[in-house]
C-alpha atoms as a PDB file:
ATOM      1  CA  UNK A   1     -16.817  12.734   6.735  1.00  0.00           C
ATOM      2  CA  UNK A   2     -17.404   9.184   7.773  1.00  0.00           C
ATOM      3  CA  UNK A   3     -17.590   6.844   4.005  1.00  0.00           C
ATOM      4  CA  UNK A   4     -20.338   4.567   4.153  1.00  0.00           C
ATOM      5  CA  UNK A   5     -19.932   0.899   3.506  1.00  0.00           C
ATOM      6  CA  UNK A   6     -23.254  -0.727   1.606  1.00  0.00           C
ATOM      7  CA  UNK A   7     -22.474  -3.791   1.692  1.00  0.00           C
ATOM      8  CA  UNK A   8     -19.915  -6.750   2.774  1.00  0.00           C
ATOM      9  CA  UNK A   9     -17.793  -6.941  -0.224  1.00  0.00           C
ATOM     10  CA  UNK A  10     -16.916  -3.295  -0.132  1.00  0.00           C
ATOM     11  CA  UNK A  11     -15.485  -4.233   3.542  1.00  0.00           C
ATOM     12  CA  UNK A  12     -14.023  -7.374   2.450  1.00  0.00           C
ATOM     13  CA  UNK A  13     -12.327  -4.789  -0.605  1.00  0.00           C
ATOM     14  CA  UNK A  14     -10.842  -2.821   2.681  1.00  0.00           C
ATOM     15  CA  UNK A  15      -9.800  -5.488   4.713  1.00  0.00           C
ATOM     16  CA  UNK A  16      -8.284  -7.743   1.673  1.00  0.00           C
ATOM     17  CA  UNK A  17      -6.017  -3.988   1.513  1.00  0.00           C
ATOM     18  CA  UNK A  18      -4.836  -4.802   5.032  1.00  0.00           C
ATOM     19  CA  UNK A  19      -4.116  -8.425   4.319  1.00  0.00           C
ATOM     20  CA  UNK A  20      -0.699  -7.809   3.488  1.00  0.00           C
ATOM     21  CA  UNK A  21       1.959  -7.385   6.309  1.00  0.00           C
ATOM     22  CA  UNK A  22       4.089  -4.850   3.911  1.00  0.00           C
ATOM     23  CA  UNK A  23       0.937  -2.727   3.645  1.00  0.00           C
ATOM     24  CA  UNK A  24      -0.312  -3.050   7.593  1.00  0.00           C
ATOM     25  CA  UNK A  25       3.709  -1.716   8.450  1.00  0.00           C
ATOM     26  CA  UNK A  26       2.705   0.860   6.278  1.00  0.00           C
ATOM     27  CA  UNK A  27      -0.325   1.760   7.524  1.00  0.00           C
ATOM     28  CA  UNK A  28       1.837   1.991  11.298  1.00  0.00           C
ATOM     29  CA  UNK A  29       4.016   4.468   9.711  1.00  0.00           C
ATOM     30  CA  UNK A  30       1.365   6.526   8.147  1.00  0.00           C
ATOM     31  CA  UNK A  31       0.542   9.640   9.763  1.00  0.00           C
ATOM     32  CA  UNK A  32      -3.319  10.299  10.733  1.00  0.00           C
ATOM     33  CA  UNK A  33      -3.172  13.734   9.234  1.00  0.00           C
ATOM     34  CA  UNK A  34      -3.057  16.064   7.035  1.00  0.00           C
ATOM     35  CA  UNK A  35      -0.310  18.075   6.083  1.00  0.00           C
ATOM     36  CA  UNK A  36       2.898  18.858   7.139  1.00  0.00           C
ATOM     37  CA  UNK A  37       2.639  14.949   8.336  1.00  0.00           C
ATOM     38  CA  UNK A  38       2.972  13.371   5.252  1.00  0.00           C
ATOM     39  CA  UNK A  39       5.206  10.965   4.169  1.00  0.00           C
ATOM     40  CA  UNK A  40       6.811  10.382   0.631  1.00  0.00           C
ATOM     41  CA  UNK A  41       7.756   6.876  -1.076  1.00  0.00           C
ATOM     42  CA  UNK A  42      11.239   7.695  -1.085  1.00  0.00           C
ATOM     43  CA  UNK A  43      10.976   7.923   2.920  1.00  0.00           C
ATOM     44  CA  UNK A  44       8.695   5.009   3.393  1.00  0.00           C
ATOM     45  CA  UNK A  45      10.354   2.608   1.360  1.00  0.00           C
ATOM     46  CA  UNK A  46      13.681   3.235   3.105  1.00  0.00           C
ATOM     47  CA  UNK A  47      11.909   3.044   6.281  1.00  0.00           C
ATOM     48  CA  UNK A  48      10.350  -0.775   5.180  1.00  0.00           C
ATOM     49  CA  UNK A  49      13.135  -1.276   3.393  1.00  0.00           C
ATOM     50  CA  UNK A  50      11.812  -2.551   0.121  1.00  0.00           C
ATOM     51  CA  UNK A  51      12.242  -0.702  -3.591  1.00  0.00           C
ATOM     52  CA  UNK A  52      10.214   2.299  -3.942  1.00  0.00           C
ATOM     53  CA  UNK A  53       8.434   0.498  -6.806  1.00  0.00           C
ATOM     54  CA  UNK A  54       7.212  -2.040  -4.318  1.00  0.00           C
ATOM     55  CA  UNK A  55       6.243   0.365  -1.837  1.00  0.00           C
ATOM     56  CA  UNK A  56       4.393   2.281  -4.800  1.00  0.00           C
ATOM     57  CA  UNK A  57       2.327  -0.737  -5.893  1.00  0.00           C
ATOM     58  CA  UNK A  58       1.364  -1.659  -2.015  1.00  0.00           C
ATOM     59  CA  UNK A  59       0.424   2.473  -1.455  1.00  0.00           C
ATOM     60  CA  UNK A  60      -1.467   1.854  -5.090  1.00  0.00           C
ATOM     61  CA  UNK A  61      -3.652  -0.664  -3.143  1.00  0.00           C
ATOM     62  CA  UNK A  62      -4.296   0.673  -0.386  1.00  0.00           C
ATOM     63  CA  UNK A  63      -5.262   4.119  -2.251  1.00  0.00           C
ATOM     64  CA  UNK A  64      -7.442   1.854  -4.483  1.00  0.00           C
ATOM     65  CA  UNK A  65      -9.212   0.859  -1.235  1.00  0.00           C
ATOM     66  CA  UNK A  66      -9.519   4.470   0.188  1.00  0.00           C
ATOM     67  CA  UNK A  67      -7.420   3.827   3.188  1.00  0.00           C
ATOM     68  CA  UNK A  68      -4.899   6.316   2.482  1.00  0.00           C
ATOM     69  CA  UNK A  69      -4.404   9.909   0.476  1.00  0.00           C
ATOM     70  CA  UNK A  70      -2.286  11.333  -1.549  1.00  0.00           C
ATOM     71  CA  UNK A  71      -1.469  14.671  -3.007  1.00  0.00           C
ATOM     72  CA  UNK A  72       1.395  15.314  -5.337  1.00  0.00           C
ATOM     73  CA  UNK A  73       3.576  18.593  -5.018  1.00  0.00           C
ATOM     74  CA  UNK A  74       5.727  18.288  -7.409  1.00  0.00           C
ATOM     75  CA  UNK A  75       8.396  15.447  -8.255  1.00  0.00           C
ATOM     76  CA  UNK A  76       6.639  13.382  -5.337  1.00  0.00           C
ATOM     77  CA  UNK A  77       3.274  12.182  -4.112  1.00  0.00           C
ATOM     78  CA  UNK A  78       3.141  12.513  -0.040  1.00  0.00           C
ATOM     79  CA  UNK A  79       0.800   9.975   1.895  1.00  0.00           C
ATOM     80  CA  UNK A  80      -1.340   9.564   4.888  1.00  0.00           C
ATOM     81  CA  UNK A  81      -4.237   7.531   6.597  1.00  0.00           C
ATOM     82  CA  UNK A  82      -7.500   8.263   6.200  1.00  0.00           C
ATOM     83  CA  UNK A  83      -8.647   8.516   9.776  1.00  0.00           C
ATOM     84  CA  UNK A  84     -12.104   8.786   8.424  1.00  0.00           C
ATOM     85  CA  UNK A  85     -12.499   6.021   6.371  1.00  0.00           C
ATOM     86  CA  UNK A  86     -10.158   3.450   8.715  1.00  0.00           C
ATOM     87  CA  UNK A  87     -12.834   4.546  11.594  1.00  0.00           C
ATOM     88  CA  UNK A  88     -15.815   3.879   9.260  1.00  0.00           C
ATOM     89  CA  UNK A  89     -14.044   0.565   8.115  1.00  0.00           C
ATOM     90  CA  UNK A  90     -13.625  -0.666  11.618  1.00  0.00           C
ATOM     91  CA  UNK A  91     -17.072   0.566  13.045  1.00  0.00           C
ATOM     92  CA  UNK A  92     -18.555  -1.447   9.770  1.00  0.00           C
ATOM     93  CA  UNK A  93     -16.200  -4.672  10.560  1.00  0.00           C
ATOM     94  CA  UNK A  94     -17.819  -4.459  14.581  1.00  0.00           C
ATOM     95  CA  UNK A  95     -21.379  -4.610  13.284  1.00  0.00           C
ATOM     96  CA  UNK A  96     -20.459  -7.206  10.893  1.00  0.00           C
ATOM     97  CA  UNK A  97     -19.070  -9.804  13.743  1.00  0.00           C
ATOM     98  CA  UNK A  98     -19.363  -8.149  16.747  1.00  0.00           C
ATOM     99  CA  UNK A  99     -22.253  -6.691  17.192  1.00  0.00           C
ATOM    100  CA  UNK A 100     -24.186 -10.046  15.212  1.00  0.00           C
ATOM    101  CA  UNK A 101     -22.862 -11.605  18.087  1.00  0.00           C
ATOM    102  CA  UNK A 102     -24.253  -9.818  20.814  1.00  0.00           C
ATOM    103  CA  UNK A 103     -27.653  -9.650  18.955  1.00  0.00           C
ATOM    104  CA  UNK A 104     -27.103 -13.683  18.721  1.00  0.00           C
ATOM    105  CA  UNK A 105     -26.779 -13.852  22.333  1.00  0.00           C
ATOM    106  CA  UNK A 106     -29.720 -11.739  23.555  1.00  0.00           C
ATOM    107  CA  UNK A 107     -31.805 -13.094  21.429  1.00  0.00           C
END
């Protein structure tokens, strides 16, 4: 399922999620998947070494943006990228600049 993107500042919402090198490390250590890949906070913040309530707030964004998932079992919430939606955001970013440039040039 591919989300659609209507217009620039929903991609701008996306990429200001990425902004941040704590949450682009994060996004690296992110699995692609679904289940049994996950990751919890407890894992990922030792992994970034940060507090797990900094890792929470920077996962809090980048759920907020639809980058990532997360599904609680119970004590902890487990993580991972939204291929779907990273793909759409990229493909979306490539028309934006890319692809305007091309046009630019043939035309």
């Amino acid at each position: 399922m591919v989300t659609a993107l209507n217009d620039v500042e929903s991609l701008a919402d996306r990429l200001q999620a990425l902004s941040d090198p704590v949450r682009l490390r994060l996004m690296k250590m992110l699995p692609c998947g679904e289940a049994p890949c996950e990751m919890c906070v407890c894992d990922l913040a030792d992994q970034l070494g940060v507090s797990q309530p900094n890792t929470s707030h920077h996962l809090r964004v980048l759920r907020s943006a639809g980058l990532i998932r997360c599904q609680r079992r119970g004590g902890f919430a487990y993580y991972h990228v939204d291929r779907d939606v990273l793909e759409c955001t990229l493909f979306h970013l490539d028309q934006q600049l890319l692809t305007r440039e091309a046009k630019e040039e043939v035309a």
